[in-house]
C-alpha atoms as a PDB file:
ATOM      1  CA  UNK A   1      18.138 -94.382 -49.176  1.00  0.00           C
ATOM      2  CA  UNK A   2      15.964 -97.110 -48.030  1.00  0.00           C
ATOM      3  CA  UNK A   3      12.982 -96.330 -45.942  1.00  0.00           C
ATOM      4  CA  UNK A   4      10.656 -99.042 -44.297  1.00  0.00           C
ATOM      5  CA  UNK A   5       7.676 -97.393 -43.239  1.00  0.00           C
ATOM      6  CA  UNK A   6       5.364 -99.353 -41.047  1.00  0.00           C
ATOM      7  CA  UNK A   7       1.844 -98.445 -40.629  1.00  0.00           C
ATOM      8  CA  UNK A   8       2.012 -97.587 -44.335  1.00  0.00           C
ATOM      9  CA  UNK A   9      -1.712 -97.990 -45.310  1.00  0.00           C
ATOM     10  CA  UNK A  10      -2.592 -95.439 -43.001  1.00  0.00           C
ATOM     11  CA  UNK A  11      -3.054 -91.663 -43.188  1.00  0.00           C
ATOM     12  CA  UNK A  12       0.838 -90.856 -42.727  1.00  0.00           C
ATOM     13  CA  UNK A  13       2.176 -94.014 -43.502  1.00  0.00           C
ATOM     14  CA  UNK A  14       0.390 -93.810 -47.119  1.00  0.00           C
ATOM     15  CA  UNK A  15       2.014 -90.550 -47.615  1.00  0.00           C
ATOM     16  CA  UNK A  16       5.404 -90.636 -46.233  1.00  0.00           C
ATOM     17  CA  UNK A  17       5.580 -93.519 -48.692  1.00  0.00           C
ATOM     18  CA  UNK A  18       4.187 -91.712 -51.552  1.00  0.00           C
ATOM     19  CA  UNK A  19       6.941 -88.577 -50.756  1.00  0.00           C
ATOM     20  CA  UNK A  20       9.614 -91.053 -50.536  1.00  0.00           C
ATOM     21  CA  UNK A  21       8.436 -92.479 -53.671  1.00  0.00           C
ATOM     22  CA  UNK A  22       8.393 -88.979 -55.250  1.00  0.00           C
ATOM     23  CA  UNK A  23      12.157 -88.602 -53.956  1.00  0.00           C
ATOM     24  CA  UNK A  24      13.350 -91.653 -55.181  1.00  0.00           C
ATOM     25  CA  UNK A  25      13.726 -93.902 -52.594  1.00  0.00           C
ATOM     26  CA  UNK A  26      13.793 -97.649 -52.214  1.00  0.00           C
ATOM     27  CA  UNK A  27      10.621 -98.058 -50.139  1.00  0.00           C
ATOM     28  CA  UNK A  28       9.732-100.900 -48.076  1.00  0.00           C
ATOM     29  CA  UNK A  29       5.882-100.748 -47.209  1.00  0.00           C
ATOM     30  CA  UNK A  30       5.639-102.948 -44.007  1.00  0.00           C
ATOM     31  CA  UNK A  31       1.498-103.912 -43.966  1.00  0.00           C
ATOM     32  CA  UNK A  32      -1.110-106.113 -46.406  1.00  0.00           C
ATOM     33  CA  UNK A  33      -1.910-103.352 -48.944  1.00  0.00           C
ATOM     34  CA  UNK A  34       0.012-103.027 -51.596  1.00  0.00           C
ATOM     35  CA  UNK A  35       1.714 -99.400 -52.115  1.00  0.00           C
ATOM     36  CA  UNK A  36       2.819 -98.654 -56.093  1.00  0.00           C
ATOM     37  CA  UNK A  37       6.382 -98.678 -56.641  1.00  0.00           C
ATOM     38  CA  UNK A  38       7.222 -99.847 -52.951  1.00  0.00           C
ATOM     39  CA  UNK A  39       7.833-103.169 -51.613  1.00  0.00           C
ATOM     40  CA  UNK A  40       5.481-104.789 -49.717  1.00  0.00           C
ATOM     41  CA  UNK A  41       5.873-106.563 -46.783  1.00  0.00           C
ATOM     42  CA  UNK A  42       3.803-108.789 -43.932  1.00  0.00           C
ATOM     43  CA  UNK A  43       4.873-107.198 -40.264  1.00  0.00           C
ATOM     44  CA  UNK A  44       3.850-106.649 -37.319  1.00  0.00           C
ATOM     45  CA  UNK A  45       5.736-103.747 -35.348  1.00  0.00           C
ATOM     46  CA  UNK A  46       5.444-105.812 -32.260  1.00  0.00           C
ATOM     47  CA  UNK A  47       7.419-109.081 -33.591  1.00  0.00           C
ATOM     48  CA  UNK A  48      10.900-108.066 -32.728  1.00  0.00           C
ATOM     49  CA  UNK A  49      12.187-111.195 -34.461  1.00  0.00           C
ATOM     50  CA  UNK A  50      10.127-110.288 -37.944  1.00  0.00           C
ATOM     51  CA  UNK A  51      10.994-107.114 -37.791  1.00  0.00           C
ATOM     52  CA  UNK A  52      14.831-107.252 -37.791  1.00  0.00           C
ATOM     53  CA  UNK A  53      14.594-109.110 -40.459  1.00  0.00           C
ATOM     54  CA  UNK A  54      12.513-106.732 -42.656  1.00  0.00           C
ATOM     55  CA  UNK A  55      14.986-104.167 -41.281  1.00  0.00           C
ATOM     56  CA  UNK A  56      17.934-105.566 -42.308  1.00  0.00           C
ATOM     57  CA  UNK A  57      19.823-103.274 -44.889  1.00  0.00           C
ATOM     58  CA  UNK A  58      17.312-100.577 -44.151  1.00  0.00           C
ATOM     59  CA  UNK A  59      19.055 -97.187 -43.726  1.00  0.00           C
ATOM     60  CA  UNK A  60      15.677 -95.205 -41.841  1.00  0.00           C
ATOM     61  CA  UNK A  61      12.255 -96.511 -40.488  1.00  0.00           C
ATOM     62  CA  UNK A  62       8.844 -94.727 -39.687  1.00  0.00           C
ATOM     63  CA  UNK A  63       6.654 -95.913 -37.337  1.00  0.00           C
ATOM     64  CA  UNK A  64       3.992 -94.521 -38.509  1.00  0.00           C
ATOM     65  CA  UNK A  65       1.111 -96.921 -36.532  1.00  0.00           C
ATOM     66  CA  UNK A  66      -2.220 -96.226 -34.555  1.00  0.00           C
ATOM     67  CA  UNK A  67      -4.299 -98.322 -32.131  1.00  0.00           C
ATOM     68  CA  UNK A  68      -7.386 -99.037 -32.459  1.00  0.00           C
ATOM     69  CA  UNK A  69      -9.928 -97.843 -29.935  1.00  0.00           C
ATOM     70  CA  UNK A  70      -9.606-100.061 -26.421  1.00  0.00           C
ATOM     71  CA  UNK A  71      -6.202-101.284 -27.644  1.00  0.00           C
ATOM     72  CA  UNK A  72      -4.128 -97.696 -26.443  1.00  0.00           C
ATOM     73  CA  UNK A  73      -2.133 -99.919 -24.076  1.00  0.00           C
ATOM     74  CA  UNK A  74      -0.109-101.453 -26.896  1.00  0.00           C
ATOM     75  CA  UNK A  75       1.145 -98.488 -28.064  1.00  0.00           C
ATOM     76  CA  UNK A  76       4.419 -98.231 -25.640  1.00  0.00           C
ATOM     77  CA  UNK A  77       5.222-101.962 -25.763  1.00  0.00           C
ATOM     78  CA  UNK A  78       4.718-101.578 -29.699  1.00  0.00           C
ATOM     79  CA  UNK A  79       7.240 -98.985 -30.004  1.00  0.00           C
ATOM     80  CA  UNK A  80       9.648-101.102 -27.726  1.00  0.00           C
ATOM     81  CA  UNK A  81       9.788-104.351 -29.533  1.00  0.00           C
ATOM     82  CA  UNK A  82      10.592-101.946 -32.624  1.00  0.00           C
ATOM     83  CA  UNK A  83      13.140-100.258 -31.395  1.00  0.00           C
ATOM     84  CA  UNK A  84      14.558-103.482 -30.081  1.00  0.00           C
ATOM     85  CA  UNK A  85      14.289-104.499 -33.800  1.00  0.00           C
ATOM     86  CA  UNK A  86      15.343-101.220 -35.310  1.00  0.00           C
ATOM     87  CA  UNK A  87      18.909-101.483 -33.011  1.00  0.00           C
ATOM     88  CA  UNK A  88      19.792-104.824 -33.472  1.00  0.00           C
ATOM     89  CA  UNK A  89      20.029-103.479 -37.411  1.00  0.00           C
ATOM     90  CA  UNK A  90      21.359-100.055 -36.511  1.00  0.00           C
ATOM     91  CA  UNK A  91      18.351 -98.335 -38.429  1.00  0.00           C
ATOM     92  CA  UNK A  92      17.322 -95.292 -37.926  1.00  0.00           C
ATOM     93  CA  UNK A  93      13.741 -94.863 -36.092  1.00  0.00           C
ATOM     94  CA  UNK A  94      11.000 -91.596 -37.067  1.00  0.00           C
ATOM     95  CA  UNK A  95       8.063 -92.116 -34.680  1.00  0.00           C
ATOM     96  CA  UNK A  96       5.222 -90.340 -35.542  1.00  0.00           C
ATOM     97  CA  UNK A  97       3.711 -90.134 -32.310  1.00  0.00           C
ATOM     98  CA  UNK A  98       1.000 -87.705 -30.946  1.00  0.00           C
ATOM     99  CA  UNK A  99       0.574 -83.833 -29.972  1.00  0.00           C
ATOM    100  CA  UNK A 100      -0.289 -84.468 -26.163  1.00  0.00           C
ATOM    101  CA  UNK A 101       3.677 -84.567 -25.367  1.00  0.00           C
ATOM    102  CA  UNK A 102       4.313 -81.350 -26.268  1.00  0.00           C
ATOM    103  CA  UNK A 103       4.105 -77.959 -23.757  1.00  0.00           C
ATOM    104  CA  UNK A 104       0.936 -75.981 -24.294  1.00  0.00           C
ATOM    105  CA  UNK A 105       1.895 -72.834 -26.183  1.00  0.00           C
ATOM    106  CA  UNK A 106       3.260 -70.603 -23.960  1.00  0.00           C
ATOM    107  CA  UNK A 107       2.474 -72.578 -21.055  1.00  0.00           C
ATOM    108  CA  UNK A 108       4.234 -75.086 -18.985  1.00  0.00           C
ATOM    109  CA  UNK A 109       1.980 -77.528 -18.760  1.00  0.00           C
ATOM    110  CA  UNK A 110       1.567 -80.495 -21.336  1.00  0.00           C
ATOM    111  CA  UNK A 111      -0.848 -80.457 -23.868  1.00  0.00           C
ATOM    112  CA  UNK A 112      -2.242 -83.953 -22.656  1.00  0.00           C
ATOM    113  CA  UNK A 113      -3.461 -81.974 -19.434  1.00  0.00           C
ATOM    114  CA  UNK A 114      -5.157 -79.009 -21.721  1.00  0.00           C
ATOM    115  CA  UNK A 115      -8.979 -79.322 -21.859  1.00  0.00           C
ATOM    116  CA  UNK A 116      -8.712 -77.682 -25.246  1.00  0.00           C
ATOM    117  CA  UNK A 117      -6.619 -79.819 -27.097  1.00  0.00           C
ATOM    118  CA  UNK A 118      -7.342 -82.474 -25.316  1.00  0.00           C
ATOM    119  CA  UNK A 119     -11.484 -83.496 -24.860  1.00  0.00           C
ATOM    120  CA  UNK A 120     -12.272 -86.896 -22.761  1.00  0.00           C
ATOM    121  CA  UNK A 121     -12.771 -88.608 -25.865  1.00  0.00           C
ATOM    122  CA  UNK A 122      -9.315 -88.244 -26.918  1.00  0.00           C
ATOM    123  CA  UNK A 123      -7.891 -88.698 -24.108  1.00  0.00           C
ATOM    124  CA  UNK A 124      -6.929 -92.527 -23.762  1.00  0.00           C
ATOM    125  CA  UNK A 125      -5.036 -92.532 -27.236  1.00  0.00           C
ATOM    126  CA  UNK A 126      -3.537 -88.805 -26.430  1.00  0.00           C
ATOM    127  CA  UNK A 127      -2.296 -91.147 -22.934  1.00  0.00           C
ATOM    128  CA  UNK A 128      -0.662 -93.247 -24.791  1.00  0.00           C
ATOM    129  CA  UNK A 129       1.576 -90.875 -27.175  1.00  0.00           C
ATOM    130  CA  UNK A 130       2.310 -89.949 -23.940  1.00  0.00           C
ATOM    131  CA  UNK A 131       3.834 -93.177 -23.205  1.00  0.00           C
ATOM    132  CA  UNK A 132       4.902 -94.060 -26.329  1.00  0.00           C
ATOM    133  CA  UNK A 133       7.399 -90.821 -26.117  1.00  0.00           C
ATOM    134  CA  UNK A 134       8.422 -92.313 -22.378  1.00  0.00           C
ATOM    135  CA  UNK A 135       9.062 -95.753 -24.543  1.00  0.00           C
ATOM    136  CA  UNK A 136      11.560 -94.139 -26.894  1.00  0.00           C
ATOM    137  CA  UNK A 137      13.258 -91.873 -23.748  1.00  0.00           C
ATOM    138  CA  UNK A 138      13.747 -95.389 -22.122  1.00  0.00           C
ATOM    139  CA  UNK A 139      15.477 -96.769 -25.102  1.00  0.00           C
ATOM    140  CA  UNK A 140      18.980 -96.903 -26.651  1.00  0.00           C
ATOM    141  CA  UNK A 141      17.768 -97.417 -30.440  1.00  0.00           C
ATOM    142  CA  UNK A 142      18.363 -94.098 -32.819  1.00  0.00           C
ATOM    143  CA  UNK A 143      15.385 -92.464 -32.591  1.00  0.00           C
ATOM    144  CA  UNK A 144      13.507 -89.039 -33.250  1.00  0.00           C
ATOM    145  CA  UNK A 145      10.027 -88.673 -32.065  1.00  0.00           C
ATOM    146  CA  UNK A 146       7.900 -86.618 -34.465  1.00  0.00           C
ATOM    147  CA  UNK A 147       4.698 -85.073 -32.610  1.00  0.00           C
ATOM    148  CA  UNK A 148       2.025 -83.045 -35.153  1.00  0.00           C
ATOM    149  CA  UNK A 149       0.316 -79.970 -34.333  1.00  0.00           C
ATOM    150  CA  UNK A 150      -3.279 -79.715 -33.119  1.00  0.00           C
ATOM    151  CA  UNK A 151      -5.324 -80.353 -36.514  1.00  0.00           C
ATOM    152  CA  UNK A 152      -3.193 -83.513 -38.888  1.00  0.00           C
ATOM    153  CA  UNK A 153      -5.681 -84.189 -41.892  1.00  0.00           C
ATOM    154  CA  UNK A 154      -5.420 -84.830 -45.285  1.00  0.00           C
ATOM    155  CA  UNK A 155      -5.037 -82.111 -47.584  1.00  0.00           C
ATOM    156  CA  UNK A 156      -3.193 -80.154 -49.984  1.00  0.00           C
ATOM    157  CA  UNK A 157       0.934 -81.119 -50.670  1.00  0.00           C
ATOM    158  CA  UNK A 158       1.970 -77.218 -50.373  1.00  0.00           C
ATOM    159  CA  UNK A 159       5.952 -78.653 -49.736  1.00  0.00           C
ATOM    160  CA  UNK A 160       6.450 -76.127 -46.922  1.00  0.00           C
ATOM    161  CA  UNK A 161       6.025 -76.087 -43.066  1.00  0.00           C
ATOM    162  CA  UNK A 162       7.460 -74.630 -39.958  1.00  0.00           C
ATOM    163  CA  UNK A 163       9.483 -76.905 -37.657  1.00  0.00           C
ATOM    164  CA  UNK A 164       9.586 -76.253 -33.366  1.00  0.00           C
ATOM    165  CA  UNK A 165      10.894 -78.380 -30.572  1.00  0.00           C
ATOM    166  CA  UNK A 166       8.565 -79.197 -27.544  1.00  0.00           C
ATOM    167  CA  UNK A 167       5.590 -76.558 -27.498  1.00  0.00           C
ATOM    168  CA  UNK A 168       3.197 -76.812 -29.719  1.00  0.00           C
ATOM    169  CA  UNK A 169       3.154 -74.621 -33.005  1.00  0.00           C
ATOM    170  CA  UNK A 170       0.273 -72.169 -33.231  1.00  0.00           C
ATOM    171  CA  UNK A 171      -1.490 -69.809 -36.182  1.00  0.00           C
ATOM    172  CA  UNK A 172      -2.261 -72.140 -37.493  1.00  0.00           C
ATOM    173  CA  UNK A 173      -1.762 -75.373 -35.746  1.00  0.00           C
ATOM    174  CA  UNK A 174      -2.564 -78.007 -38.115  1.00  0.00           C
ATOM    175  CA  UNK A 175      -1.000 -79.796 -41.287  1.00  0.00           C
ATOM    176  CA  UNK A 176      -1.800 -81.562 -43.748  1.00  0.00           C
ATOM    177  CA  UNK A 177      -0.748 -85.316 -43.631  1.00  0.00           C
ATOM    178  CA  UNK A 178       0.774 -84.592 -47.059  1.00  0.00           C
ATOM    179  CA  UNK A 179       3.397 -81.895 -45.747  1.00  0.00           C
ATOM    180  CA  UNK A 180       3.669 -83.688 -42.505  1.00  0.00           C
ATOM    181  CA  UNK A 181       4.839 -86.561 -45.133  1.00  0.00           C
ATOM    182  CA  UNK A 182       7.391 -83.846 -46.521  1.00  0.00           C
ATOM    183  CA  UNK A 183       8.927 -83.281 -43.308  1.00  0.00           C
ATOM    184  CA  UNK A 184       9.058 -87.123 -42.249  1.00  0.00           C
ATOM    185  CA  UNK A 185      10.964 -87.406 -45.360  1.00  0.00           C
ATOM    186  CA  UNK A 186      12.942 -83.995 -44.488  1.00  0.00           C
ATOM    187  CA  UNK A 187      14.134 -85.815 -41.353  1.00  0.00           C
ATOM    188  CA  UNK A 188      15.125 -88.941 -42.595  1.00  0.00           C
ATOM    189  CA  UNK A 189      17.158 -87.431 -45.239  1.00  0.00           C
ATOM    190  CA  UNK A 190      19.054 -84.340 -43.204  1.00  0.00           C
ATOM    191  CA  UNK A 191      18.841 -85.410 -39.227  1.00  0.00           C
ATOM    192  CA  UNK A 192      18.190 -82.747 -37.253  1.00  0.00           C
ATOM    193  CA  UNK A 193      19.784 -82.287 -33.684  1.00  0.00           C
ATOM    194  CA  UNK A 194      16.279 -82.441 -31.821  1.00  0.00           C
ATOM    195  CA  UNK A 195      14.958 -86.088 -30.121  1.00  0.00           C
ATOM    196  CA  UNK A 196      11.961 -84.845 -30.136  1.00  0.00           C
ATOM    197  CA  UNK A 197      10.164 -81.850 -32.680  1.00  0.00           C
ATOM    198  CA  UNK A 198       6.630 -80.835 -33.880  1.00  0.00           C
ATOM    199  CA  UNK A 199       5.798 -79.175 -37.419  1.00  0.00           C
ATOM    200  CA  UNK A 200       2.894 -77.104 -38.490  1.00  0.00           C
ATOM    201  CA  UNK A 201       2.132 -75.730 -41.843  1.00  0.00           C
ATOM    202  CA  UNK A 202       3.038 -72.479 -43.050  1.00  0.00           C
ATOM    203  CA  UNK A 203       1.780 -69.783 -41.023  1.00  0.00           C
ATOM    204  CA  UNK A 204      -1.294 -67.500 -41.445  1.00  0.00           C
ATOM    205  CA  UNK A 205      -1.582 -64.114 -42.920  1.00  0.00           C
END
Protein backbone atom coordinates (compact mmCIF):
# COMPACT_ATOMS: atom_id res chain seq x y z
CA UNK A 1 0.00 0.00 0.00
CA UNK A 2 1.17 3.47 -0.21
CA UNK A 3 0.75 5.74 2.71
CA UNK A 4 1.60 9.58 2.68
CA UNK A 5 1.68 10.68 6.07
CA UNK A 6 1.82 14.38 6.62
CA UNK A 7 2.94 15.83 9.79
CA UNK A 8 5.46 12.97 9.78
CA UNK A 9 8.24 14.49 12.00
CA UNK A 10 5.95 14.74 14.70
CA UNK A 11 4.97 12.52 17.63
CA UNK A 12 2.36 10.35 15.51
CA UNK A 13 3.43 11.17 12.27
CA UNK A 14 7.10 9.76 13.19
CA UNK A 15 5.50 6.62 14.25
CA UNK A 16 2.74 5.81 11.98
CA UNK A 17 5.62 6.03 9.52
CA UNK A 18 7.92 3.88 11.39
CA UNK A 19 4.78 1.04 11.73
CA UNK A 20 4.15 1.37 8.15
CA UNK A 21 7.72 0.95 7.57
CA UNK A 22 7.73 -2.15 9.83
CA UNK A 23 4.68 -3.49 7.61
CA UNK A 24 6.14 -2.93 4.48
CA UNK A 25 4.73 -0.16 2.99
CA UNK A 26 5.75 2.36 0.39
CA UNK A 27 5.86 5.46 2.62
CA UNK A 28 5.71 8.91 1.54
CA UNK A 29 6.91 11.26 4.47
CA UNK A 30 5.30 14.69 3.54
CA UNK A 31 7.70 17.38 5.79
CA UNK A 32 11.72 18.57 5.78
CA UNK A 33 13.12 15.73 7.93
CA UNK A 34 14.13 12.96 6.45
CA UNK A 35 12.37 9.55 7.70
CA UNK A 36 14.67 6.13 6.92
CA UNK A 37 13.32 4.03 4.31
CA UNK A 38 10.42 6.57 3.40
CA UNK A 39 10.26 9.13 0.83
CA UNK A 40 10.53 12.46 1.61
CA UNK A 41 8.67 15.14 0.49
CA UNK A 42 8.27 19.27 0.77
CA UNK A 43 4.28 19.97 1.61
CA UNK A 44 2.28 21.92 3.11
CA UNK A 45 -1.26 20.36 4.06
CA UNK A 46 -2.80 23.66 3.23
CA UNK A 47 -1.57 23.90 -0.61
CA UNK A 48 -4.36 22.05 -2.25
CA UNK A 49 -2.52 22.30 -5.56
CA UNK A 50 0.93 20.66 -3.94
CA UNK A 51 -0.77 18.35 -2.32
CA UNK A 52 -2.65 16.52 -5.12
CA UNK A 53 0.23 16.18 -6.60
CA UNK A 54 2.15 14.42 -3.77
CA UNK A 55 -1.10 12.42 -3.55
CA UNK A 56 -1.27 11.19 -6.74
CA UNK A 57 -1.01 7.27 -6.81
CA UNK A 58 -1.30 7.29 -3.07
CA UNK A 59 -3.73 4.58 -1.88
CA UNK A 60 -4.23 6.17 2.13
CA UNK A 61 -3.10 9.51 3.82
CA UNK A 62 -2.66 10.59 7.57
CA UNK A 63 -2.98 13.84 8.60
CA UNK A 64 -1.22 13.60 11.29
CA UNK A 65 -0.46 17.72 11.92
CA UNK A 66 -0.59 20.15 15.01
CA UNK A 67 -0.70 23.95 15.34
CA UNK A 68 1.37 25.74 16.97
CA UNK A 69 0.23 27.79 19.93
CA UNK A 70 -1.89 31.13 18.63
CA UNK A 71 -2.20 29.45 15.21
CA UNK A 72 -5.48 26.91 16.40
CA UNK A 73 -7.54 28.73 13.76
CA UNK A 74 -5.79 26.97 10.89
CA UNK A 75 -6.57 23.79 11.92
CA UNK A 76 -10.22 23.46 10.11
CA UNK A 77 -9.18 25.30 6.93
CA UNK A 78 -5.97 22.94 7.03
CA UNK A 79 -7.93 19.88 7.02
CA UNK A 80 -10.17 21.37 4.15
CA UNK A 81 -7.65 22.23 1.55
CA UNK A 82 -6.49 18.46 2.24
CA UNK A 83 -9.35 16.89 1.78
CA UNK A 84 -9.93 18.97 -1.29
CA UNK A 85 -6.51 17.49 -2.30
CA UNK A 86 -7.03 14.02 -0.96
CA UNK A 87 -10.54 13.79 -3.35
CA UNK A 88 -9.41 15.14 -6.36
CA UNK A 89 -6.92 11.81 -6.11
CA UNK A 90 -9.53 9.56 -4.55
CA UNK A 91 -7.13 8.84 -1.48
CA UNK A 92 -8.10 7.77 1.43
CA UNK A 93 -7.90 10.40 4.50
CA UNK A 94 -6.93 9.15 8.58
CA UNK A 95 -7.14 12.38 10.60
CA UNK A 96 -5.68 12.18 13.73
CA UNK A 97 -7.53 14.76 15.36
CA UNK A 98 -8.12 15.43 19.15
CA UNK A 99 -10.06 13.83 22.27
CA UNK A 100 -12.39 16.95 22.94
CA UNK A 101 -14.98 15.51 20.18
CA UNK A 102 -15.75 12.65 21.86
CA UNK A 103 -18.84 12.17 24.70
CA UNK A 104 -17.53 12.20 28.24
CA UNK A 105 -17.66 8.63 29.50
CA UNK A 106 -20.90 7.90 30.39
CA UNK A 107 -22.08 11.27 29.95
CA UNK A 108 -23.69 13.20 27.24
CA UNK A 109 -21.85 15.98 27.16
CA UNK A 110 -18.55 16.47 25.04
CA UNK A 111 -15.36 16.13 26.44
CA UNK A 112 -14.35 19.73 25.15
CA UNK A 113 -16.98 21.05 27.81
CA UNK A 114 -15.40 18.68 30.77
CA UNK A 115 -13.26 20.70 33.23
CA UNK A 116 -11.32 17.50 33.73
CA UNK A 117 -10.15 16.66 30.52
CA UNK A 118 -10.23 19.75 29.42
CA UNK A 119 -8.14 22.73 31.69
CA UNK A 120 -8.17 26.50 30.16
CA UNK A 121 -4.86 25.94 28.91
CA UNK A 122 -5.90 23.35 26.58
CA UNK A 123 -8.66 24.62 25.63
CA UNK A 124 -8.04 26.72 22.33
CA UNK A 125 -6.26 23.68 20.54
CA UNK A 126 -8.99 21.11 22.18
CA UNK A 127 -11.52 24.05 20.14
CA UNK A 128 -10.12 23.42 17.28
CA UNK A 129 -10.23 19.39 17.03
CA UNK A 130 -13.47 20.40 17.59
CA UNK A 131 -13.65 22.09 14.36
CA UNK A 132 -11.42 20.21 12.58
CA UNK A 133 -14.01 17.08 13.10
CA UNK A 134 -16.92 19.76 11.84
CA UNK A 135 -14.30 20.26 8.70
CA UNK A 136 -14.29 16.59 7.76
CA UNK A 137 -18.43 16.24 8.55
CA UNK A 138 -18.69 19.16 5.97
CA UNK A 139 -16.72 17.35 3.40
CA UNK A 140 -17.22 14.75 0.63
CA UNK A 141 -13.45 13.39 0.63
CA UNK A 142 -13.07 9.59 2.20
CA UNK A 143 -12.34 10.20 5.47
CA UNK A 144 -12.11 8.62 9.09
CA UNK A 145 -11.43 10.84 11.96
CA UNK A 146 -9.21 9.18 14.57
CA UNK A 147 -9.62 10.94 18.15
CA UNK A 148 -7.00 9.48 21.11
CA UNK A 149 -7.90 8.92 24.57
CA UNK A 150 -7.13 11.29 27.44
CA UNK A 151 -3.21 10.66 27.99
CA UNK A 152 -1.28 10.12 23.98
CA UNK A 153 2.58 9.97 24.86
CA UNK A 154 5.34 8.19 23.78
CA UNK A 155 5.98 4.92 25.10
CA UNK A 156 6.24 1.34 24.85
CA UNK A 157 5.05 -0.54 21.17
CA UNK A 158 2.89 -3.30 23.20
CA UNK A 159 0.90 -4.02 19.48
CA UNK A 160 -2.47 -4.13 21.25
CA UNK A 161 -5.30 -1.62 22.09
CA UNK A 162 -8.99 -1.36 22.51
CA UNK A 163 -10.99 0.43 19.80
CA UNK A 164 -14.65 2.57 20.75
CA UNK A 165 -16.74 4.92 18.71
CA UNK A 166 -17.66 8.42 20.19
CA UNK A 167 -17.15 8.30 24.13
CA UNK A 168 -14.11 8.31 25.35
CA UNK A 169 -12.29 4.99 26.47
CA UNK A 170 -11.55 4.77 30.18
CA UNK A 171 -9.19 2.40 32.67
CA UNK A 172 -6.94 3.44 31.42
CA UNK A 173 -7.40 6.25 29.05
CA UNK A 174 -4.18 6.86 27.47
CA UNK A 175 -1.83 5.27 24.70
CA UNK A 176 1.14 5.28 23.71
CA UNK A 177 1.87 7.16 20.37
CA UNK A 178 3.54 3.88 19.35
CA UNK A 179 0.22 1.68 19.55
CA UNK A 180 -1.82 4.62 18.54
CA UNK A 181 0.69 4.23 15.36
CA UNK A 182 -0.48 0.43 15.27
CA UNK A 183 -3.98 1.25 15.00
CA UNK A 184 -3.49 4.21 12.38
CA UNK A 185 -1.90 1.56 10.42
CA UNK A 186 -4.81 -1.02 11.52
CA UNK A 187 -7.22 1.41 9.82
CA UNK A 188 -5.62 2.10 6.78
CA UNK A 189 -5.10 -1.45 6.05
CA UNK A 190 -8.77 -3.09 7.14
CA UNK A 191 -11.40 0.09 7.07
CA UNK A 192 -13.59 -0.05 9.64
CA UNK A 193 -17.36 1.03 9.31
CA UNK A 194 -17.00 4.00 11.92
CA UNK A 195 -16.36 7.95 10.54
CA UNK A 196 -15.29 8.67 13.52
CA UNK A 197 -13.47 6.17 16.53
CA UNK A 198 -11.11 6.58 19.57
CA UNK A 199 -8.51 3.83 20.85
CA UNK A 200 -6.96 3.34 24.20
CA UNK A 201 -4.43 0.85 25.25
CA UNK A 202 -5.11 -2.35 26.71
CA UNK A 203 -7.04 -2.17 29.75
CA UNK A 204 -5.99 -2.31 33.45
CA UNK A 205 -5.90 -5.16 35.81
Amino acid sequence: MKIAVVGASGMVGSRVVAEALRRGHDVTAVHRTAAPGAHVVRGDAADRELMAGILSGVDGVVLATRPRPGQEATTGPTTTALLDAARTTGARVLVVGGAAPLRTPGGTGLVLDDDRYVPPHIRPIAEASLRQLEACRAHGADWVYLSPPALLEPGARTGTYRRGTTEMLTCPSSISAEDMAVAVVDELEAPGTDRHFTVAGPAAG
